[in-house]
C-alpha atoms as a PDB file:
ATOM      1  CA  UNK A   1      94.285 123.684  94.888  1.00  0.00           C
ATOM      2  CA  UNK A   2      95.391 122.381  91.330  1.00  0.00           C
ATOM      3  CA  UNK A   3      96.328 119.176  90.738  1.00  0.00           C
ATOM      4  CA  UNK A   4      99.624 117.956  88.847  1.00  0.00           C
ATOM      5  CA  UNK A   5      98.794 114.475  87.741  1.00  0.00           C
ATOM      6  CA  UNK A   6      98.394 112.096  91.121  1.00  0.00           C
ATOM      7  CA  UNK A   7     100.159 115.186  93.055  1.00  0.00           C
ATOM      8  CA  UNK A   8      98.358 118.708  93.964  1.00  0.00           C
ATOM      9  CA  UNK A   9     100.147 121.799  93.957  1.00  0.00           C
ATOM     10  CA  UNK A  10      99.113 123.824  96.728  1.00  0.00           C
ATOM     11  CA  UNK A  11     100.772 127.271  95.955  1.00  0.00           C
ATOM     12  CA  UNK A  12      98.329 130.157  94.680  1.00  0.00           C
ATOM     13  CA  UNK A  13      98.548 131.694  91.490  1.00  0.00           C
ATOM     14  CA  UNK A  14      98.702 135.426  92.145  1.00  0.00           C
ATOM     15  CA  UNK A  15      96.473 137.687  89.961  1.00  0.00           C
ATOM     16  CA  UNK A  16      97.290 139.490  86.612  1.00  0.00           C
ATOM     17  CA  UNK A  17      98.411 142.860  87.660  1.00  0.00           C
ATOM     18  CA  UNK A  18      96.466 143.708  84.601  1.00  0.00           C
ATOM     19  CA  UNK A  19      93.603 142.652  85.738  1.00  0.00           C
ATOM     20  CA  UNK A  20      92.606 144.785  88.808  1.00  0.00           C
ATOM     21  CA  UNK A  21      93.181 147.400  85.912  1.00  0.00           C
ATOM     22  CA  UNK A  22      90.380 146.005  83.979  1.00  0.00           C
ATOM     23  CA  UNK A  23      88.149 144.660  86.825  1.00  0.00           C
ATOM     24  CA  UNK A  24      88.115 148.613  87.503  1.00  0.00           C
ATOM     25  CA  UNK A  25      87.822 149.933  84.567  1.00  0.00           C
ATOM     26  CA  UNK A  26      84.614 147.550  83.778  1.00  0.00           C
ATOM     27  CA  UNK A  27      83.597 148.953  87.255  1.00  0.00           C
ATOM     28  CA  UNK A  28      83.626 152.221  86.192  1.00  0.00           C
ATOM     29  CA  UNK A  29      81.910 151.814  82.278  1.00  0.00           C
ATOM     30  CA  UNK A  30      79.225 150.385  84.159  1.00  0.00           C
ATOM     31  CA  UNK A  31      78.596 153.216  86.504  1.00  0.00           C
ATOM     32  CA  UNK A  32      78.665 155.631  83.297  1.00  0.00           C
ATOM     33  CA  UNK A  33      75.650 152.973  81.920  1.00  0.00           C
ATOM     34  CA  UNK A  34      73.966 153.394  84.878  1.00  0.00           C
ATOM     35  CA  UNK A  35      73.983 157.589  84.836  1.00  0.00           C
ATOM     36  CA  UNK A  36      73.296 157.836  81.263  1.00  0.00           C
ATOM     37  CA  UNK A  37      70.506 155.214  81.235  1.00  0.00           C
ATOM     38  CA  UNK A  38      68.823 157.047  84.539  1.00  0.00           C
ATOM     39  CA  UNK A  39      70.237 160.616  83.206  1.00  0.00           C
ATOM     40  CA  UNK A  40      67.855 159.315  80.094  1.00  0.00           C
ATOM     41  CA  UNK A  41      64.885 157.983  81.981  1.00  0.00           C
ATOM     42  CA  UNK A  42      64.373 161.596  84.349  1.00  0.00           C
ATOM     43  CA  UNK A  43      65.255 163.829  81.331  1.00  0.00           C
ATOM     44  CA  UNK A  44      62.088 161.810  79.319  1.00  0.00           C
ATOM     45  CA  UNK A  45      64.425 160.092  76.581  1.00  0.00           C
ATOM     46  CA  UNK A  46      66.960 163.180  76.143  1.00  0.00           C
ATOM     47  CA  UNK A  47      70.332 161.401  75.341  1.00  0.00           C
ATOM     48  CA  UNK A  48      73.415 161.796  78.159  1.00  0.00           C
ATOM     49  CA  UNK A  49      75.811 161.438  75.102  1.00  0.00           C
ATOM     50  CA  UNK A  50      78.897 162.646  76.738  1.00  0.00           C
ATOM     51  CA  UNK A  51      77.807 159.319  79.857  1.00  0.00           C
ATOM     52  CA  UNK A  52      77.273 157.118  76.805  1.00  0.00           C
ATOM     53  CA  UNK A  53      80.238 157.791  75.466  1.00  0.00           C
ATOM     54  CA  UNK A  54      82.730 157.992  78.148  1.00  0.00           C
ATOM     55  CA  UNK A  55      81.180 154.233  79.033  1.00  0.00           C
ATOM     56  CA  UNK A  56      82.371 153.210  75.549  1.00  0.00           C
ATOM     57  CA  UNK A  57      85.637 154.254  75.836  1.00  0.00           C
ATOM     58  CA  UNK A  58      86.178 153.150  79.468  1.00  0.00           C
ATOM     59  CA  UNK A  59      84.719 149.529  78.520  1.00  0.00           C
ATOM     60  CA  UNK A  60      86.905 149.070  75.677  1.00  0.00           C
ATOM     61  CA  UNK A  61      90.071 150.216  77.488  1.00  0.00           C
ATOM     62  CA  UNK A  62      88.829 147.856  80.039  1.00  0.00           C
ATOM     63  CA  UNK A  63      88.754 144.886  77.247  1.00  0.00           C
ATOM     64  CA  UNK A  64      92.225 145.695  76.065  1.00  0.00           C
ATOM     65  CA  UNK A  65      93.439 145.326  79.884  1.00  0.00           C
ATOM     66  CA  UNK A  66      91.845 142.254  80.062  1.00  0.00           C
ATOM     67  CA  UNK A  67      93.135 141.207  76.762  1.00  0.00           C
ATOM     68  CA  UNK A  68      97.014 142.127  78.113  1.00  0.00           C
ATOM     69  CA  UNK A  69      96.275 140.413  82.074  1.00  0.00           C
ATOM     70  CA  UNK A  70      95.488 137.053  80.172  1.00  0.00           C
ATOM     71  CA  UNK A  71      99.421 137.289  78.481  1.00  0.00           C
ATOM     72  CA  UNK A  72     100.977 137.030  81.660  1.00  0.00           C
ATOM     73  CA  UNK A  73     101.932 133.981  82.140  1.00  0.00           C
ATOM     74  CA  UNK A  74     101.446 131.767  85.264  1.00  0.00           C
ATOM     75  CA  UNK A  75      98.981 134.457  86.558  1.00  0.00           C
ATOM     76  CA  UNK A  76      95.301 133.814  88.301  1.00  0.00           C
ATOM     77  CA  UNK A  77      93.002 134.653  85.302  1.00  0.00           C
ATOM     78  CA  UNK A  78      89.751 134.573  87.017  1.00  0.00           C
ATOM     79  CA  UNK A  79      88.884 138.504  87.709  1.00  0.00           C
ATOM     80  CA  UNK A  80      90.402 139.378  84.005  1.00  0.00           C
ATOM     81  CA  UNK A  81      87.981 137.237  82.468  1.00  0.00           C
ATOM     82  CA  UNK A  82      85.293 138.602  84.581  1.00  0.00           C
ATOM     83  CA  UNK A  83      86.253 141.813  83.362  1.00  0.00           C
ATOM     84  CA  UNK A  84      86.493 140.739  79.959  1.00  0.00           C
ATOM     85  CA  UNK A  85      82.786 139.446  80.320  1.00  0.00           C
ATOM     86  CA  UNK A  86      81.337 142.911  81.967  1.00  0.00           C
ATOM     87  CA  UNK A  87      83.106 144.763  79.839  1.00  0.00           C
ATOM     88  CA  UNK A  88      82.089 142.339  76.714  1.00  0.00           C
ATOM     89  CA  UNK A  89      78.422 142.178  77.229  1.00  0.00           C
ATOM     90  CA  UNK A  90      78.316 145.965  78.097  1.00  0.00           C
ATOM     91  CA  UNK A  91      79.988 147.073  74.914  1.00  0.00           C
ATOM     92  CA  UNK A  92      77.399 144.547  73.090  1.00  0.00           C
ATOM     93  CA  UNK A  93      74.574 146.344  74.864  1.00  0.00           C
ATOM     94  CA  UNK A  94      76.036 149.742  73.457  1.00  0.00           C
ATOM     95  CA  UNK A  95      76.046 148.514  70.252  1.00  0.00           C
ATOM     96  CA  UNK A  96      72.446 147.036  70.290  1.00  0.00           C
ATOM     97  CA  UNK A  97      71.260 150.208  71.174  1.00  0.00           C
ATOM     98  CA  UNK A  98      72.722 152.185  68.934  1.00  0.00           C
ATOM     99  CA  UNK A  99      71.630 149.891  66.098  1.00  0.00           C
ATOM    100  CA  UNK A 100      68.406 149.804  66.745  1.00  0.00           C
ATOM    101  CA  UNK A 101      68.021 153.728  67.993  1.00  0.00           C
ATOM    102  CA  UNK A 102      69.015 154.186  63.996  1.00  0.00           C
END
């Protein structure tokens, strides 16, 4: 429900077609994490660098989706910012621990 002044508007916004895009693509960066971070752990610290990698690439295609579903215009914005966010705070882990590994 949104309201329009004194008067609520009671048709739904549909989602950015962009944004089950990103909401996957975050889906999938974070299942690379997961396998390189456990692929680490049971190997004793040996770097999955190919896993690392490919969750790199597949978070920031998922922030440039996210980027493009907010453009649309009168769209539902809520699972493209989610995206954004995973996708965001994943990419900021990356970088964290590739500063610090230096």
């Amino acid at each position: 429900m949104e309201r329009i002044g004194n008067k609520v508007s009671y048709i739904k916004k549909p989602f950015a077609k962009n944004s089950f895009v990103a909401a996957g693509l975050a889906a999938a960066a974070l299942v690379f994490y997961a396998a390189a971070i456990s692929f680490s752990y049971y190997t004793q610290g040996n770097a999955a660098a190919a896993l690392g990698f490919c969750s790199i690439i597949i978070a920031v295609s998922s922030v440039v989706y996210g980027v493009f579903a907010m453009m649309e215009k009168e769209k539902n914005y809520l699972l493209a910012k989610i995206s954004l966010a995973a996708a965001g705070i994943l990419l900021l882990v990356w970088v964290l621990m590739i500063v610090f590994a230096l």
